[in-house]
Protein backbone atom coordinates (compact mmCIF):
# COMPACT_ATOMS: atom_id res chain seq x y z
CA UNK A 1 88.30 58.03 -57.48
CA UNK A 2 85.38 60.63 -56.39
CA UNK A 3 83.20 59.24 -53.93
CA UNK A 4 80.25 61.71 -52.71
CA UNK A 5 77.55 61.42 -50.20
CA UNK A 6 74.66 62.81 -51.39
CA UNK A 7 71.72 63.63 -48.98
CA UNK A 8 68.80 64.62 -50.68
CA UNK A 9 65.63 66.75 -49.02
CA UNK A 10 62.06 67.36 -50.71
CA UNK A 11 61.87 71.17 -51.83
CA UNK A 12 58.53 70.77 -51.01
CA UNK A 13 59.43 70.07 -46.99
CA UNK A 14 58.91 73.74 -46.55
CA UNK A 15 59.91 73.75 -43.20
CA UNK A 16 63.54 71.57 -43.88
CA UNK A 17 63.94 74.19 -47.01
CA UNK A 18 63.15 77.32 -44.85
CA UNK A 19 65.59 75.98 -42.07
CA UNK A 20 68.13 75.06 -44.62
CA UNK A 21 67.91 78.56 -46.49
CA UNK A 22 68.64 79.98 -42.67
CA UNK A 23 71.68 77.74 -42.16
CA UNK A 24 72.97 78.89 -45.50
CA UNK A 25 72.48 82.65 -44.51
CA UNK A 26 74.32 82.55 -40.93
CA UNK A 27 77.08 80.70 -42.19
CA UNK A 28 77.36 83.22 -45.16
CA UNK A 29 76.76 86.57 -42.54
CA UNK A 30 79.78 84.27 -40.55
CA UNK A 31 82.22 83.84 -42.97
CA UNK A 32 82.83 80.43 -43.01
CA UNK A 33 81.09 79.44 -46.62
CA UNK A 34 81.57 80.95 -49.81
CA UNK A 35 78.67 80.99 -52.26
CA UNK A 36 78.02 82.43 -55.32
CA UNK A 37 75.98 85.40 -56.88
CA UNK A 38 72.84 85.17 -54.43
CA UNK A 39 70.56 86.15 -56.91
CA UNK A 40 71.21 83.09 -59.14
CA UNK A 41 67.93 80.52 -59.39
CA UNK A 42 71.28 77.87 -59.14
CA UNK A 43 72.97 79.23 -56.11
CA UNK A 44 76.12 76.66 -54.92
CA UNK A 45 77.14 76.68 -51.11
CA UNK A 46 80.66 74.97 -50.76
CA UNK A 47 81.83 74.39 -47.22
CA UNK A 48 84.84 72.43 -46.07
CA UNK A 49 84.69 69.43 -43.71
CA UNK A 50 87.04 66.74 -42.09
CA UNK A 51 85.43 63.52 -42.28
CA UNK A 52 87.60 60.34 -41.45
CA UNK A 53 85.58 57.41 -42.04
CA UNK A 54 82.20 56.46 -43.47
CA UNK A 55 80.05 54.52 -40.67
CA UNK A 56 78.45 51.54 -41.10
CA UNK A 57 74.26 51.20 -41.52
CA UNK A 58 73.56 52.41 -38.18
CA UNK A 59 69.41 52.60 -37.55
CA UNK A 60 68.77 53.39 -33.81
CA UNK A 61 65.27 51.22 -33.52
CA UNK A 62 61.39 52.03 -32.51
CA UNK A 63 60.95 53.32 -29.23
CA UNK A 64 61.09 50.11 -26.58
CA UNK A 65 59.12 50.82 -23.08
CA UNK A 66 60.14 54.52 -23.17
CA UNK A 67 63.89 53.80 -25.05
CA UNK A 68 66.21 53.78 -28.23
CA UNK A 69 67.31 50.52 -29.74
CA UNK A 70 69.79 49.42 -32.33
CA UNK A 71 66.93 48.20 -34.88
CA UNK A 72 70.20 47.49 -37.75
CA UNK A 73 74.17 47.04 -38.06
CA UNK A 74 75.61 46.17 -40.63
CA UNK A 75 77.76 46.64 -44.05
CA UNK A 76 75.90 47.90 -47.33
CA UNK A 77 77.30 46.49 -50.76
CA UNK A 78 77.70 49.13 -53.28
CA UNK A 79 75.65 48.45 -56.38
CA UNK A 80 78.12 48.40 -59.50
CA UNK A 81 76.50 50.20 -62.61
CA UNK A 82 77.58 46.98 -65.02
CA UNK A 83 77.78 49.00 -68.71
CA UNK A 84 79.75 51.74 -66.73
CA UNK A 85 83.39 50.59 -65.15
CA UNK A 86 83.85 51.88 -61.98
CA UNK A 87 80.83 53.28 -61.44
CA UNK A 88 79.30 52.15 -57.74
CA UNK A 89 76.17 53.20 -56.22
CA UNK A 90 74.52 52.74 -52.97
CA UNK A 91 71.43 53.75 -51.48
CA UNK A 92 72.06 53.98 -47.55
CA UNK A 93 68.46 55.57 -46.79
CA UNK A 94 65.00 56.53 -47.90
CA UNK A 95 61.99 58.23 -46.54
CA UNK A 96 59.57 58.54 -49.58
CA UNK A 97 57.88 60.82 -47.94
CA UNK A 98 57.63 62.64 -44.56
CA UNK A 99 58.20 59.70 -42.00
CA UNK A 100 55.60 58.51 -39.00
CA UNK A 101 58.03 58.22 -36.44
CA UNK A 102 55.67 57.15 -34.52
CA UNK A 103 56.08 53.56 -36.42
CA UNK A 104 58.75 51.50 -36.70
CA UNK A 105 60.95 52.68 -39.70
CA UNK A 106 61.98 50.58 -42.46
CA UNK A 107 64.61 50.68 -45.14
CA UNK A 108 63.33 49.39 -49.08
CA UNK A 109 66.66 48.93 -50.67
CA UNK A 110 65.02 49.11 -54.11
CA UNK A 111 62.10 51.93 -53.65
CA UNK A 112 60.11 52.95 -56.70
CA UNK A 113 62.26 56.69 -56.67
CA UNK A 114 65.26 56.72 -55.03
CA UNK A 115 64.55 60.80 -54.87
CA UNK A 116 62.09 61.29 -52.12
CA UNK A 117 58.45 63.07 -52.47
CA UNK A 118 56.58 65.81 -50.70
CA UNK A 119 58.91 65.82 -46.85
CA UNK A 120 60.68 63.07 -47.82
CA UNK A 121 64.74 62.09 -47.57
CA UNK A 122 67.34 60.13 -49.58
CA UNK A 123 71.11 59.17 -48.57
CA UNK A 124 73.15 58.01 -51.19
CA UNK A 125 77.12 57.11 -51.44
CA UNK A 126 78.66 57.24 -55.16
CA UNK A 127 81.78 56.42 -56.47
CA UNK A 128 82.03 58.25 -59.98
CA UNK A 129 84.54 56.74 -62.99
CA UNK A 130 87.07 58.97 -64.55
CA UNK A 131 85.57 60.82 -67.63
CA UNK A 132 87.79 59.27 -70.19
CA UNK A 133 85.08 55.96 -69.61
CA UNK A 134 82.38 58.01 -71.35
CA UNK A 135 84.86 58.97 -74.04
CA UNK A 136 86.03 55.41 -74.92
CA UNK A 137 84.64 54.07 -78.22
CA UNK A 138 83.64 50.90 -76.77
CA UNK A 139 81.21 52.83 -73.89
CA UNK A 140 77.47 51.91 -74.82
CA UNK A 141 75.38 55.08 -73.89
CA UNK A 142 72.13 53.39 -74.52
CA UNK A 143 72.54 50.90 -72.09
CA UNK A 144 74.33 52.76 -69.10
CA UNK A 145 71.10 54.72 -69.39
CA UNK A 146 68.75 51.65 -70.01
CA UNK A 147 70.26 50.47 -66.69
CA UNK A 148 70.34 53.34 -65.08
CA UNK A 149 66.63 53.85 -65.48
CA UNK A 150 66.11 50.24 -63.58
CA UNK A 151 68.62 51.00 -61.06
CA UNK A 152 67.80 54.61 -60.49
CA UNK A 153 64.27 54.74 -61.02
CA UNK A 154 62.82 58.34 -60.15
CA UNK A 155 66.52 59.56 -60.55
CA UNK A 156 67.89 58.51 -63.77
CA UNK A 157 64.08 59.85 -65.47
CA UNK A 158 65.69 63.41 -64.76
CA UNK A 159 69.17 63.49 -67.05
CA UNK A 160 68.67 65.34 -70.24
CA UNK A 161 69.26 63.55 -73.46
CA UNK A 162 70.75 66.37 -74.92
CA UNK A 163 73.42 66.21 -72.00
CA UNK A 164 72.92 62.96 -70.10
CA UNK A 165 74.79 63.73 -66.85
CA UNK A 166 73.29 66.98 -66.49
CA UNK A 167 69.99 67.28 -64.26
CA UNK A 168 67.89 68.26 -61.45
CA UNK A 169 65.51 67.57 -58.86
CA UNK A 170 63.01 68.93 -56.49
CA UNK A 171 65.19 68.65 -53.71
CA UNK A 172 68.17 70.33 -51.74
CA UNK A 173 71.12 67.88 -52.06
CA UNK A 174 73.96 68.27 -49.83
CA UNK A 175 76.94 66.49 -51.19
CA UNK A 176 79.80 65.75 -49.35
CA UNK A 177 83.30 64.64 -51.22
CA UNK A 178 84.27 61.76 -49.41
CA UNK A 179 87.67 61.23 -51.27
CA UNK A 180 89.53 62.12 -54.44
CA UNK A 181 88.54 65.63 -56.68
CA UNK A 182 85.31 66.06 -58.98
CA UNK A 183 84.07 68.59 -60.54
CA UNK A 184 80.69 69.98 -60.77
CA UNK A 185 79.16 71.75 -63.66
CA UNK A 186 76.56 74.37 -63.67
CA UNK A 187 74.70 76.36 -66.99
CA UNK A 188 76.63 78.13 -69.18
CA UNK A 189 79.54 75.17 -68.39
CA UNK A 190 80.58 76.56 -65.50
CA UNK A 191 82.84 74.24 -63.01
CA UNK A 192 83.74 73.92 -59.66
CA UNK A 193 86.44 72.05 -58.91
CA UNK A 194 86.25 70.17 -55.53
CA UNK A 195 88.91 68.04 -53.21
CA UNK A 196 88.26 65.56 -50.44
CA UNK A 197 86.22 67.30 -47.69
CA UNK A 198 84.41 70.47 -49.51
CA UNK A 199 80.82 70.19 -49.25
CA UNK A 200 78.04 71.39 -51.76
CA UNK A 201 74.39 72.10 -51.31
CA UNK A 202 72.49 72.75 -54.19
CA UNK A 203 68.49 73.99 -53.63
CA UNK A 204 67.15 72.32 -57.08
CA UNK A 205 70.02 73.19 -58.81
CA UNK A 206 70.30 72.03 -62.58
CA UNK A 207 73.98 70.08 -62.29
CA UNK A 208 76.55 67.47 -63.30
CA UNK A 209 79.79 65.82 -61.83
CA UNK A 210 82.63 65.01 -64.05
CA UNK A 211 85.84 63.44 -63.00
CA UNK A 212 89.02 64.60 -64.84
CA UNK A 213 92.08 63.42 -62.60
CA UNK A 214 93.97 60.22 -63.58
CA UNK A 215 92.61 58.23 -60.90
CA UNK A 216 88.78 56.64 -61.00
């Protein structure tokens, strides 16, 4: 099983993009992250993390004579994609666009784009099925990506036709491997394998995750 958490910022957030591009360049100058040619359009930061357990839907609330409050706790149910075993999605958080915190914040669980606009932010969790599900005879493209266009709307408009789990957004994704091994493809079908913990942050980077190991 590869579960990632994918966070997802609007390119077009200039300031998030600037400060993420600095992030990406101390922790380079430091050592600590290894990244690819830097001269790539598709340039792949992989860090590694410890992360023990996945919290619950935590929203600290609107500002209440001068303090925080716990607006929301509670469990989210992961949305299994039906014509694709194994194959769970859920969308933890959305900000369309750049938020009014100023007003009290509230989650859509079924937004019109699950990939956020101009200073916008998604959080996603995904559980990806082994690759051998896309292979098997009985697998009906067609309508994984019929449903995937209801379920994913904004998202699932993106994957290429000529290779349907490759695409790309106007965003910077950070993706976090939650548990289990993927691997992520770039152009020219070049892969990164990944293990429980590594981190990736793509800046609009044309992708796709496959899962070869024997477990989902």
């Amino acid at each position: 099983m590869a579960a990632l958490i994918l966070p997802l910022i609007s390119n077009k957030n200039e300031a998030v993009y600037d400060s993420t591009v600095g992030v990406i360049r101390r922790l380079l100058q430091s050592g600590v992250a290894k990244a690819g040619d830097p001269q790539r359009a598709s340039e792949i930061l992989v860090l590694v993390v410890k992360r023990e357990h996945l919290p619950s839907h935590l929203l600290p609330g609107p500002f209440a004579v001068g303090k925080s409050i716990l607006q929301s706790d509670k469990q989210l149910l992961a949305y299994q994609i039906k014509s694709v075993p194994n194959y769970e999605h859920t969308l933890v958080w959305v900000n369309p666009t750049t938020p009014d915190l100023r007003e009290e914040q509230r989650f859509d669980p079924y937004p019109d784009s699950v990939v956020p606009g101009h200073g916008g932010t998604s959080f996603h969790f995904v559980t990806f099925p082994l690759g051998s599900v896309f292979a098997d005879p009985s697998f009906d493209g067609e309508a994984a990506r019929s449903e995937a266009l209801i379920r994913l709307r904004g998202l699932a408009d993106h994957f290429e036709k000529e290779h349907p789990a490759m695409h790309k957004t106007n965003t910077v994704d950070y993706a976090v491997l939650y548990e289990g091994e993927i691997w992520l493809e770039l152009d020219d079908a070049e892969t990164i394998h990944l293990k429980r913990g590594d981190v990736v942050v793509q800046n609009g980077t044309r992708h796709a995750w496959e899962t070869k190991a024997q477990l989902p």
